[in-house]
Structures are given as structure tokens and as C-alpha cells.
Protein backbone atom coordinates (compact mmCIF):
# COMPACT_ATOMS: atom_id res chain seq x y z
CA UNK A 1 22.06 67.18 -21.85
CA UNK A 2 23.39 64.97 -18.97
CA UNK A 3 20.90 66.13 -16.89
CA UNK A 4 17.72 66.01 -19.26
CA UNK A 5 19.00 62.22 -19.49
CA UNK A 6 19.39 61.35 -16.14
CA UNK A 7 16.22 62.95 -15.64
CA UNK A 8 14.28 60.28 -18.56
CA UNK A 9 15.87 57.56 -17.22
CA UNK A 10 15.41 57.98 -13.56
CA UNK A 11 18.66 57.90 -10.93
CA UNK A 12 19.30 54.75 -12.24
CA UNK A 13 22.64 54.50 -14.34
CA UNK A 14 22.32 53.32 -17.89
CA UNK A 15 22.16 49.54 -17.98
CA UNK A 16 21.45 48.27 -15.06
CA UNK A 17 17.73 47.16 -14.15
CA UNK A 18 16.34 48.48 -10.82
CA UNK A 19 16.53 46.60 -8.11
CA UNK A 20 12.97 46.41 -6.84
CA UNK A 21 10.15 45.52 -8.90
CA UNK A 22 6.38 45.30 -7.35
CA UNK A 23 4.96 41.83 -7.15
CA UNK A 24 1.46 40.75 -7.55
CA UNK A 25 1.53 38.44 -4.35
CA UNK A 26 0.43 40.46 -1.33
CA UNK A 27 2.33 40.47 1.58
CA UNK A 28 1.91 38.44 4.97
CA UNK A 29 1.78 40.28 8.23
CA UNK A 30 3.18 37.33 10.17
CA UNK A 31 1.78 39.72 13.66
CA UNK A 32 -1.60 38.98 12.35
CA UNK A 33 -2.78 37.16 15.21
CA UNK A 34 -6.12 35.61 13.28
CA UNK A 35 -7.18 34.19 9.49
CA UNK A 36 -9.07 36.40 7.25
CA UNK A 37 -9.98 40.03 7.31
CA UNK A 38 -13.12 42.47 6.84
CA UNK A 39 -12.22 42.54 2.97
CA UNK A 40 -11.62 38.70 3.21
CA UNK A 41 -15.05 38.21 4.95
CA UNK A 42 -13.75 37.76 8.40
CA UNK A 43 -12.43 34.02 7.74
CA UNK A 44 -11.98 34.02 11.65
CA UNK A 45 -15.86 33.83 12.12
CA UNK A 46 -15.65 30.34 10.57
CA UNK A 47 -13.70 28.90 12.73
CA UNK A 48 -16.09 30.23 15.49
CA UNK A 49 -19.36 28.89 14.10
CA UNK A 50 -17.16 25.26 13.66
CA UNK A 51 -16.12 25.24 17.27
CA UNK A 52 -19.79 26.26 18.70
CA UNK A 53 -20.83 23.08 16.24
CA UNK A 54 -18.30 20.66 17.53
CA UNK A 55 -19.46 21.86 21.61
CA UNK A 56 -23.34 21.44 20.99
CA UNK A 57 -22.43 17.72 18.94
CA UNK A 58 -20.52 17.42 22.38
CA UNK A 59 -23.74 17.99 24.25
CA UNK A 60 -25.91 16.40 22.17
CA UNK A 61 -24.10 13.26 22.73
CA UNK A 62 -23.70 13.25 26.38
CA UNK A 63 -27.55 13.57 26.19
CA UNK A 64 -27.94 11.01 24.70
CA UNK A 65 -25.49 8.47 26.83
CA UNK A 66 -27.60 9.46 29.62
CA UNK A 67 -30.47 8.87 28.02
CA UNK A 68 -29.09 5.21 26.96
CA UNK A 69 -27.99 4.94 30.94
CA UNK A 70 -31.10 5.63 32.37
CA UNK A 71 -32.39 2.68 29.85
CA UNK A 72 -30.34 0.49 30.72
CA UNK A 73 -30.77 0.93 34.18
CA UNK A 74 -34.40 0.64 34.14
CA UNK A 75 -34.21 -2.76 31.97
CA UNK A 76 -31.33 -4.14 34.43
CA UNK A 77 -34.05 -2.94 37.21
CA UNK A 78 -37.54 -4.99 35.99
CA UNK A 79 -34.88 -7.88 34.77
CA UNK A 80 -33.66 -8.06 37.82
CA UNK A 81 -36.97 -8.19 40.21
CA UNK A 82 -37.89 -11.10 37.95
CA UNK A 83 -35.07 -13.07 38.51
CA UNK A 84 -35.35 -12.51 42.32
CA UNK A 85 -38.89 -13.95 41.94
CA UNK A 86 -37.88 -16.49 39.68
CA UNK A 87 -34.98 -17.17 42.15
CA UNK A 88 -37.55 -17.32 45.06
CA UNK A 89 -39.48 -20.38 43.08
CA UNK A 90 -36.55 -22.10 41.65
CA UNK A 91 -33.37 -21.92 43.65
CA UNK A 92 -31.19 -24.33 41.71
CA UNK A 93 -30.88 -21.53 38.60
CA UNK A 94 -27.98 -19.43 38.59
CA UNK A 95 -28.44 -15.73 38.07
CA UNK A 96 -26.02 -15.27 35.45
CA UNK A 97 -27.16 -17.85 33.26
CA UNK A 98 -27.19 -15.60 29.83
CA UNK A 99 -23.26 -14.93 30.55
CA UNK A 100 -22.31 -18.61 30.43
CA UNK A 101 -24.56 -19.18 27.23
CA UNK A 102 -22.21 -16.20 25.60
CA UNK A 103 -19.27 -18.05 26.73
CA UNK A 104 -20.53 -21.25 25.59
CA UNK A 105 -21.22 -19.66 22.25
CA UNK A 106 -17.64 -18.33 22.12
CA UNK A 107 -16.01 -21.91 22.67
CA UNK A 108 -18.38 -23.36 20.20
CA UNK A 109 -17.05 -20.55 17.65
CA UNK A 110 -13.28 -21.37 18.48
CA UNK A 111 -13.59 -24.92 18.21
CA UNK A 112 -15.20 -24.75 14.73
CA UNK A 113 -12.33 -22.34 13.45
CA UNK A 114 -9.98 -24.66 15.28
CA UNK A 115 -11.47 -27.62 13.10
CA UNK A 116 -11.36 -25.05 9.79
CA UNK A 117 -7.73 -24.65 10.53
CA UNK A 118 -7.00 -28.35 11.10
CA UNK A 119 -9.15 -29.51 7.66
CA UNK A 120 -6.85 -26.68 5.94
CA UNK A 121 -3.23 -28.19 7.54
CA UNK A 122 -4.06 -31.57 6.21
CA UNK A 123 -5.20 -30.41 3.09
CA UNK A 124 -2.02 -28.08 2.77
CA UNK A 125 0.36 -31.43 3.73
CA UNK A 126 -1.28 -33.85 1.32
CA UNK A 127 -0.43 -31.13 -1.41
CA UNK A 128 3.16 -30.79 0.05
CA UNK A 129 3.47 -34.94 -0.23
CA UNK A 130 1.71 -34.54 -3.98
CA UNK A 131 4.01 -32.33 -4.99
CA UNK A 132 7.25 -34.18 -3.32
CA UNK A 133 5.94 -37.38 -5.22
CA UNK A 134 5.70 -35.46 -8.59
CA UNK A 135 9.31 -33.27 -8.07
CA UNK A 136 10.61 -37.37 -7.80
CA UNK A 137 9.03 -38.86 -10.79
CA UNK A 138 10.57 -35.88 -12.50
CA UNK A 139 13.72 -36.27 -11.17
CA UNK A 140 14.02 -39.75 -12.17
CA UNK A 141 12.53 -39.32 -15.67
CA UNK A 142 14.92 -36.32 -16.07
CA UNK A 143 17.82 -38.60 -14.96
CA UNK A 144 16.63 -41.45 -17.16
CA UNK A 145 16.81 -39.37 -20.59
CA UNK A 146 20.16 -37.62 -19.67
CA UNK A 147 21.52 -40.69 -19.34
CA UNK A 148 19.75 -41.96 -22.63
CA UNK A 149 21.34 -38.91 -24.61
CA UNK A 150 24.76 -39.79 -23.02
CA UNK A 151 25.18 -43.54 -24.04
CA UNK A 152 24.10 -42.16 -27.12
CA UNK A 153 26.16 -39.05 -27.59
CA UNK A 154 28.87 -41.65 -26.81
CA UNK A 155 28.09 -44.47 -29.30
CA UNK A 156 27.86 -42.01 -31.90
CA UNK A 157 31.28 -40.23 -31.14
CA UNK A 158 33.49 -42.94 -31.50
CA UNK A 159 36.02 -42.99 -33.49
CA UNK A 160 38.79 -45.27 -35.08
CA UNK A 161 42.11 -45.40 -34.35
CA UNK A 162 43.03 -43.36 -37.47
CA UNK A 163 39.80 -40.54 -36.28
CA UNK A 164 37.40 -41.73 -38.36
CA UNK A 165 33.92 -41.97 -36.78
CA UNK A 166 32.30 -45.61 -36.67
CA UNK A 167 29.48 -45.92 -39.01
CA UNK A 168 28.33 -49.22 -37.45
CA UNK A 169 26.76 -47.04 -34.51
CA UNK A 170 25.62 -44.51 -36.68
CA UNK A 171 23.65 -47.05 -38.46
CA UNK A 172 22.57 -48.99 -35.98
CA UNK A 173 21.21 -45.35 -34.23
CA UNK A 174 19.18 -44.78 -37.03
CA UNK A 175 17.83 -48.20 -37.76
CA UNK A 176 16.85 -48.33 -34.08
CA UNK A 177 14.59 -44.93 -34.67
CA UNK A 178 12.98 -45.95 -37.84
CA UNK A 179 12.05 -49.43 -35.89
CA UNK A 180 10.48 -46.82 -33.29
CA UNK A 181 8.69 -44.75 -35.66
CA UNK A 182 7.25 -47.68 -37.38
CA UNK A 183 5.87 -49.01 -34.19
CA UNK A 184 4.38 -46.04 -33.20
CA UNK A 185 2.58 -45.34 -36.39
């Protein structure tokens, strides 16, 4: 019987769970020198077809610097045999005229954002002075009702000699607001 169970139950004693199970992630060959496979579709090819894209772009761009050169040249070329006519007629004109207009320009557009930023510095201190002018006024109206409250936090807590608090300046307190509510109304 020892054998027939051993036998049902493998080599494995009973109890214990076997060691090695099968996974469903496949394994990496990490000697696999490439990306993708003939069952994967050959994911190598794609990196192919993306580098002979990225040389012709290559090409096609040099082309078309030349292309631009050559332009450029020919303009710079005719621009130039007119200004060595117009140079022949008129000799007081300076060849690079159209450079000094740019740098012109360029002054022109500093000094305006130079003004910009001066308009916004004044602007930016008369708010600074506005606001130093209001922080005082509040200050000194703060300063006026604390001591308001205190002459009257004092009048109203006196007290006789005996600790009895002084109606006179209790009355005179509230006398004094009805007077103000009266006006006011």
C-alpha cells in the first residue's frame, strides 16, 4: 500500500507542495542579440525600415540646404553687381547700408522697452508711496481709538476707596453716547 501511494501522489512526501510550478510568463534569453522573432514578426525589421527613414530625411535635407545655398548665392550675386553699379554712380553710399538700418531698428526697439520699463518703475513707486500714506493714516487712526478705549476702560474702572465702582463715570459714559446717537440720527 505504501507504494501504490507514493505512486498517486508522485515522489513528493505528503504535505508539502512541489517546489516548481510552470508560469505563464515566457522566458527571456538575455543572449538574444536582437528584438522580436519569426513568430513575433521579426520586430528587428522595424527598427531597420526606421533607420533607412531617418538616413533618406538626412539626405533629403542636405538637398535641400544646398538648394537654399545656391539661392542665396545667386541673390547675394545680382545684389551685389547692382550695388557695384550703383556704387560706380554714387560713391558717397555705403555698401552695407541695410545692416545699419537693422541695427538702427534694434536700438529703436530697446529704447522703447527701456521707456516701458521706466513708465512701469514710476508707476510701481507711486503705489509704494500710496500705500506708505494709507499703512500711516491707519496707524494713527488705530492709535487714536486704542487710546479712546483706554481713557475709557479707565474712567469706567474706578473705584472708591471702599471698591465700589463710581457711578458718576458710568453715567456720564452713557449720557455722552446717547448725546452721540441723537446727533447722528
Amino acid at each position: 500500500m505504501d507504494k501504490a501511494q507514493s505512486k498517486s501522489h508522485g515522489h513528493f512526501p505528503k504535505g508539502k507542495a512541489k517546489m516548481h510550478t510552470h508560469s505563464s510568463k515566457k522566458r527571456i534569453n538575455p543572449k538574444k542579440q536582437f528584438k522580436g522573432s519569426k513568430q513575433e514578426g521579426e520586430g528587428f525589421a522595424e527598427k531597420r525600415k526606421k533607420k533607412m527613414h531617418y538616413e533618406y530625411m538626412k539626405l533629403l535635407k542636405k538637398e535641400m540646404r544646398g538648394q537654399n545655398v545656391e539661392s542665396q548665392r545667386s541673390k547675394v550675386n545680382t545684389s551685389g553687381a547692382d550695388e557695384m553699379v550703383g556704387n560706380a554712380a554714387n560713391k558717397t553710399k555705403p555698401r552695407n547700408f541695410k545692416v545699419q538700418d537693422r541695427h538702427q531698428g534694434k536700438q529703436h526697439m530697446f529704447s522703447e522697452a527701456q521707456k516701458r520699463f521706466q513708465v512701469k518703475k514710476e508707476s510701481q513707486e507711486k503705489q509704494k508711496e500710496e500705500n506708505l500714506l494709507r499703512l500711516e493714516e491707519q496707524k494713527k487712526a488705530i492709535n487714536q481709538y486704542r487710546s479712546k478705549r483706554k481713557k475709557k476702560h479707565l474712567m469706567l474702572c474706578k473705584k472708591t476707596h471702599k471698591g465700589q465702582p463710581i457711578m458718576k463715570h458710568q453715567i456720564n459714559y452713557l449720557l455722552e453716547k446717547i448725546q452721540a446717537d441723537i446727533v447722528r440720527s
